[in-house]
Structure formats: C-alpha cells, structure tokens
N, C-alpha and C. Protein backbone atom coordinates (compact mmCIF):
# COMPACT_ATOMS: atom_id res chain seq x y z
N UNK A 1 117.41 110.50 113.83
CA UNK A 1 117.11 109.49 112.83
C UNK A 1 115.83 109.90 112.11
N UNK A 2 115.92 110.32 110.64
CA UNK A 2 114.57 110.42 110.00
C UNK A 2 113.76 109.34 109.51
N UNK A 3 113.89 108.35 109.62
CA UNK A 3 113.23 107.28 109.07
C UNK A 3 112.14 106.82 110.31
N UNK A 4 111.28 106.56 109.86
CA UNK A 4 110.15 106.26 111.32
C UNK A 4 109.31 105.02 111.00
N UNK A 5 109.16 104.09 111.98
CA UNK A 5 107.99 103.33 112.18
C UNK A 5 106.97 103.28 110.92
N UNK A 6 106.90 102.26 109.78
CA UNK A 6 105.51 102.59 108.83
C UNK A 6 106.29 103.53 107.73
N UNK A 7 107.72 103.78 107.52
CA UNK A 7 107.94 104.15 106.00
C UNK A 7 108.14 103.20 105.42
N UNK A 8 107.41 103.79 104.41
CA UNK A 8 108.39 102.86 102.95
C UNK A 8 109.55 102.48 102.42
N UNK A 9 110.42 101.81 102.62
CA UNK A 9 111.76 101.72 102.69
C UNK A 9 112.31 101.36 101.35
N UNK A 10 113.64 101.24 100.94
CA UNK A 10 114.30 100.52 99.38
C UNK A 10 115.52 100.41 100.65
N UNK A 11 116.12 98.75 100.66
CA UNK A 11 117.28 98.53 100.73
C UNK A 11 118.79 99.25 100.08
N UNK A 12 119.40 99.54 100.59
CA UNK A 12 120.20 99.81 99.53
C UNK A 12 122.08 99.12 99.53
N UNK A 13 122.25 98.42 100.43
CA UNK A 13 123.28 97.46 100.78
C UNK A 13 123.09 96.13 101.53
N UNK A 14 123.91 94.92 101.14
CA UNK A 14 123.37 94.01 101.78
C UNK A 14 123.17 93.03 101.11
N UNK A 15 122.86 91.82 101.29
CA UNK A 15 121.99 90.47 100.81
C UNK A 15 120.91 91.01 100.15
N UNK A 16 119.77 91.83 100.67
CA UNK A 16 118.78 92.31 99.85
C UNK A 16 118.66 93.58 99.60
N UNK A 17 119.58 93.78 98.76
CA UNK A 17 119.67 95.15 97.69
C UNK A 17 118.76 94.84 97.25
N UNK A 18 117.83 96.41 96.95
CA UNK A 18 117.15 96.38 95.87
C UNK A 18 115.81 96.13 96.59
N UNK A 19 115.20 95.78 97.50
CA UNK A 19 114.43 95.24 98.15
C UNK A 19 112.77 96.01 98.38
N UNK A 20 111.87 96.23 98.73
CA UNK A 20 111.27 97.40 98.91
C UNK A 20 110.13 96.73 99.98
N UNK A 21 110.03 97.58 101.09
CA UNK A 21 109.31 97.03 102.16
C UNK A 21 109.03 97.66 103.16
N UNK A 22 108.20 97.71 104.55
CA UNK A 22 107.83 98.55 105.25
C UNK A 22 108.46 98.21 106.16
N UNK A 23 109.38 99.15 107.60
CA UNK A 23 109.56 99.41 108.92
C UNK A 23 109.10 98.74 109.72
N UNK A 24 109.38 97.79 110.48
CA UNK A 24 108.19 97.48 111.23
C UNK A 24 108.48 98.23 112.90
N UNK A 25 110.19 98.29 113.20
CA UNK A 25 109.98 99.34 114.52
C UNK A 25 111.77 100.10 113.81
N UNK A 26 111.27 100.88 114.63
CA UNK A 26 112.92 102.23 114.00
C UNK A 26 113.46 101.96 115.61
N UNK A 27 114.68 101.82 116.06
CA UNK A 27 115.57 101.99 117.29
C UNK A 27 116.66 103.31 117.15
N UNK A 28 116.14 104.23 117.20
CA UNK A 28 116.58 105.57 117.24
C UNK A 28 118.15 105.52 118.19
N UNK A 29 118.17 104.67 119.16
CA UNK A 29 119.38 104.87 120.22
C UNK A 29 120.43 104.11 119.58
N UNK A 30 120.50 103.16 118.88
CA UNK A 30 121.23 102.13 117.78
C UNK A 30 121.44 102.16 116.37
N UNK A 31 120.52 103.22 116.31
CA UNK A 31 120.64 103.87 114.67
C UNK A 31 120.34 102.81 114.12
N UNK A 32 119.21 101.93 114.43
CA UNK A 32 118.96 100.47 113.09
C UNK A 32 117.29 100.18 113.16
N UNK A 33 116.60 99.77 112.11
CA UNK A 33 115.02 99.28 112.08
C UNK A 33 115.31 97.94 111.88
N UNK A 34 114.46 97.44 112.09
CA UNK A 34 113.67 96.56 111.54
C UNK A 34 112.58 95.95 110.23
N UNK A 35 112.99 95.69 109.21
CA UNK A 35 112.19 95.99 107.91
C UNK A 35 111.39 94.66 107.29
N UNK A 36 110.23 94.69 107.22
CA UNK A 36 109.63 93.30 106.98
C UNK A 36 109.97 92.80 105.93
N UNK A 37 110.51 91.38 105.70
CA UNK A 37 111.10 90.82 105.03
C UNK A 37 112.79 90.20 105.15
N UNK A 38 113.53 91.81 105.40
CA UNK A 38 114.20 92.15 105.03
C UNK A 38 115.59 91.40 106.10
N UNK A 39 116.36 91.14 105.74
CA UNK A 39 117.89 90.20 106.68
C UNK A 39 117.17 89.45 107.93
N UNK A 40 116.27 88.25 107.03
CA UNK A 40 115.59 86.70 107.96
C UNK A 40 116.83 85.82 108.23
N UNK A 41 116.95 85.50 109.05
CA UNK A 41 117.78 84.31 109.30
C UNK A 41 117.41 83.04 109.90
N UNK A 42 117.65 82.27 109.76
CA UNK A 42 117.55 80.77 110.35
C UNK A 42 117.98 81.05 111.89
N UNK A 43 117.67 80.76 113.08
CA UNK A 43 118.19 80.36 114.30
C UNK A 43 117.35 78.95 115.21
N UNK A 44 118.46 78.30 115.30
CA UNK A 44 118.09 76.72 116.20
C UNK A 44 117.99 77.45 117.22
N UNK A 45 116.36 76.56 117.72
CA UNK A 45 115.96 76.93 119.11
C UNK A 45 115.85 75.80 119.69
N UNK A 46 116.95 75.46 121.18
CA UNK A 46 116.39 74.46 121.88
C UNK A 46 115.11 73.56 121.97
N UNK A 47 114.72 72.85 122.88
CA UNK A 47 113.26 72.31 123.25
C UNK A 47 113.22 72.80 124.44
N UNK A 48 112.85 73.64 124.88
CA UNK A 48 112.36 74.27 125.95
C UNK A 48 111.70 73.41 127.19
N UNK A 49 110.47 72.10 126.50
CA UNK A 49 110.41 71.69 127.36
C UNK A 49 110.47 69.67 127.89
N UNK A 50 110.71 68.95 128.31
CA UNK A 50 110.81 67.84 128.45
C UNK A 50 109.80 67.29 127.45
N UNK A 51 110.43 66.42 126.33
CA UNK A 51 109.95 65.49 125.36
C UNK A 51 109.55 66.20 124.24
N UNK A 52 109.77 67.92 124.28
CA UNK A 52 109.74 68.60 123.03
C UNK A 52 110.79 68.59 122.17
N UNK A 53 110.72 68.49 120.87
CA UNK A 53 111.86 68.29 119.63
C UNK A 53 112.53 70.08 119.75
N UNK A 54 113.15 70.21 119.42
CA UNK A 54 114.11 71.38 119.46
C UNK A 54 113.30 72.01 117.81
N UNK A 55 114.01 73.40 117.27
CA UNK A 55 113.38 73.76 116.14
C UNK A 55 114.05 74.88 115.39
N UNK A 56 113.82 75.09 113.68
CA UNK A 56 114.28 76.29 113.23
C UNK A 56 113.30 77.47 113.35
N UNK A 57 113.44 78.81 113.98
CA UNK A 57 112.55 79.19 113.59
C UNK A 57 113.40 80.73 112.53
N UNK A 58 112.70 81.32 111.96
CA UNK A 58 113.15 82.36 111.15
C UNK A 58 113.12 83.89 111.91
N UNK A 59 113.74 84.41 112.12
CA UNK A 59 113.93 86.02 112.95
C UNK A 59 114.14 86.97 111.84
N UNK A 60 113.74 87.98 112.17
CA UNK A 60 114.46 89.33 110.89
C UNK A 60 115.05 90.21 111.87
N UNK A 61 116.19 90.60 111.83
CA UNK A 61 117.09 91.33 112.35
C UNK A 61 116.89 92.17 112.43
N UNK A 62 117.69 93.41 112.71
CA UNK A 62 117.73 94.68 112.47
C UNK A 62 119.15 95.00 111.89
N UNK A 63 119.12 96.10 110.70
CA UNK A 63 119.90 96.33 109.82
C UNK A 63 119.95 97.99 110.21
N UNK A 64 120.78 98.25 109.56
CA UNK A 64 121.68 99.92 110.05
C UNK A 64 120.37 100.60 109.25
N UNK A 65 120.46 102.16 109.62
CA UNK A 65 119.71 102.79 109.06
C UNK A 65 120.56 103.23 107.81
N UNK A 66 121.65 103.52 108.04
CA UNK A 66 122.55 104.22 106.21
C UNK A 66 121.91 103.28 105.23
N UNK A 67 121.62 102.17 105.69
CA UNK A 67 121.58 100.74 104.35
C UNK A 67 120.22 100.94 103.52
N UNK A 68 119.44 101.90 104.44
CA UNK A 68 117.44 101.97 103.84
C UNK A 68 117.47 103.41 103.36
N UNK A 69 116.66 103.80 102.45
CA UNK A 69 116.28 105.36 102.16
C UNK A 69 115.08 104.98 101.97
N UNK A 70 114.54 106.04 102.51
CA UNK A 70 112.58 106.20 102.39
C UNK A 70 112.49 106.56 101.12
N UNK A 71 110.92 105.76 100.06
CA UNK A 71 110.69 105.51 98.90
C UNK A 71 110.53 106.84 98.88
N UNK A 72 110.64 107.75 97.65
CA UNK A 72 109.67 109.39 97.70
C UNK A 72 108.13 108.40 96.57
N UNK A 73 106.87 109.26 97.49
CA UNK A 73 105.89 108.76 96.55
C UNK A 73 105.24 109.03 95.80
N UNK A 74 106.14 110.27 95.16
CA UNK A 74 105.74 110.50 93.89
C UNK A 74 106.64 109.51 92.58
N UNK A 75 107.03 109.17 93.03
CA UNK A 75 108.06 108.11 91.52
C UNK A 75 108.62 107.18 91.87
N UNK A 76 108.50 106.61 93.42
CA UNK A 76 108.83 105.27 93.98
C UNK A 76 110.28 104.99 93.57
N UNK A 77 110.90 106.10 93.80
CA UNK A 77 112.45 106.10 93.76
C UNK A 77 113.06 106.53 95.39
N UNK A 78 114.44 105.86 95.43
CA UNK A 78 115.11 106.48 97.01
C UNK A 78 115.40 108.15 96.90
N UNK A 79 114.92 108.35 98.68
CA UNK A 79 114.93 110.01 98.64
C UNK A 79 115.59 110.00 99.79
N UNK A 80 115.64 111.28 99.87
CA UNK A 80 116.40 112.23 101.52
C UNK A 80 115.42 112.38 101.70
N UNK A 81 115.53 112.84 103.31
CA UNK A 81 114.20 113.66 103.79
C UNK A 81 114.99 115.13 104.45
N UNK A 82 113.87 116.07 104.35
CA UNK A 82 114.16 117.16 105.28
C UNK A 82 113.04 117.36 106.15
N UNK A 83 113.50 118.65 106.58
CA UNK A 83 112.11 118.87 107.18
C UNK A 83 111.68 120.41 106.85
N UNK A 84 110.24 120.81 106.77
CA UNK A 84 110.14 122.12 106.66
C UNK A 84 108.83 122.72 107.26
N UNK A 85 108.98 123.94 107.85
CA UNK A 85 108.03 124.09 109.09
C UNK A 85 106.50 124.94 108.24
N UNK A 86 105.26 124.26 108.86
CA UNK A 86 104.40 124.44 107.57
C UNK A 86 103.51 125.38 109.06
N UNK A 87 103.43 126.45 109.13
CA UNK A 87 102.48 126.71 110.35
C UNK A 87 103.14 126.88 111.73
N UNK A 88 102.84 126.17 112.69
CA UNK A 88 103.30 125.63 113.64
C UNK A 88 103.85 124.61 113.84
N UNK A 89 104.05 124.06 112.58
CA UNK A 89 104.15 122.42 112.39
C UNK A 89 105.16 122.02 112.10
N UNK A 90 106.42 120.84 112.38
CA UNK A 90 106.82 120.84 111.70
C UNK A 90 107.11 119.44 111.06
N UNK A 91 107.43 119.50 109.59
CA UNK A 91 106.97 118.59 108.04
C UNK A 91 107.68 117.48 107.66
N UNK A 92 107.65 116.46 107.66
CA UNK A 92 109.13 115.91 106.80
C UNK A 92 108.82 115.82 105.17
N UNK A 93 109.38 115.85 104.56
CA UNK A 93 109.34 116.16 102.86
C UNK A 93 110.31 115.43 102.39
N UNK A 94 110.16 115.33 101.33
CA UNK A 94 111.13 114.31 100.65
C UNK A 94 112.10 115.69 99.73
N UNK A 95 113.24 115.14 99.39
CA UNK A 95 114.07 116.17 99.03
C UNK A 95 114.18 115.86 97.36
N UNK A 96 114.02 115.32 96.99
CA UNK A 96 113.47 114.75 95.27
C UNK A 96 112.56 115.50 95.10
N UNK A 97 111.38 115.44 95.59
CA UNK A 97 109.93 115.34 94.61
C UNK A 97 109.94 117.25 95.82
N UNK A 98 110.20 117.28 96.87
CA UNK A 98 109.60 117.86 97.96
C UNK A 98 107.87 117.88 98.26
N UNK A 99 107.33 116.43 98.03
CA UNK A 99 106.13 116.41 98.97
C UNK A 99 106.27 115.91 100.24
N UNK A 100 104.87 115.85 100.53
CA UNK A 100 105.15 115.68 102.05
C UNK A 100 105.10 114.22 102.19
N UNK A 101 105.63 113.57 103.45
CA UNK A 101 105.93 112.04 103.59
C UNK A 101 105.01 111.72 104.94
C-alpha cells in the first residue's frame, strides 16, 4: 500500500468525491485509511450508565484505498506514486510532477 499515515489525499469515489484531506491512520492488512473528514456517520450509542440519556455520536470510517490518490504538490492535482532509489535510500515520488512526496 503506497499511501501512508499524514498524506494528502483527494477522494475520488463515494459521497465525498472531490474532497481533499489528510490520513489520519493507513491499515495496510485491509487495504483502507482513515481520512479526516471524510465518510462521518451518525451512530446511536446506548447509556452506558444507570440514569444516563443514550446519544448520537459521529465516527469516520474507513474507506478503501482505490477511492483516495495522494495530492502531487506541485499542482495539487491526483497522482501515482512510485518509488525511486536515491543513494541508499529508497524515495516515493509522485509520477506527474516526479518530486519527491
């Protein structure tokens, strides 16, 4: 999975197409993040405890990774990433612009 923790994301299917927002965790084993903002839902939560009112609170899901492409930041358009080995190192780059990400 190339997308990591802290990219810049653009929705690109979904309720919020079009969207633009940051990662907040990547699940590499499920192939899906988490993106702030991004597929909130309503869920009723019991009252947990004697004489407490029950409640809505708002959750953000996790959505597939195919649905996000990392912004490239040179022109804040959706990119690929690759990777390319700079040294010992190795790079992820955007496949648009090819800077580094």
């Amino acid at each position: 999975m190339k997308i990591k923790k802290g990219d810049n994301v653009i929705v690109l299917a979904g309720k919020d197409k079009g969207k633009k927002a940051k990662v907040l965790v990547a699940m590499p084993k499920e192939n899906k993040v988490i993106v702030e903002g991004v597929h909130v839902v309503k869920k009723h939560q019991k009252a947990t405890k004697r004489g407490e009112k029950g409640k809505t609170v708002e959750k953000t899901l996790p959505i597939h990774v195919s649905n996000v492409a990392v912004i490239d930041p040179k022109d804040s358009k959706a990119t690929r990433i690759g990777y390319k080995v700079e040294g010992d190192k190795k790079v992820r780059v955007s496949k648009r612009s090819g800077q580094k990400i």
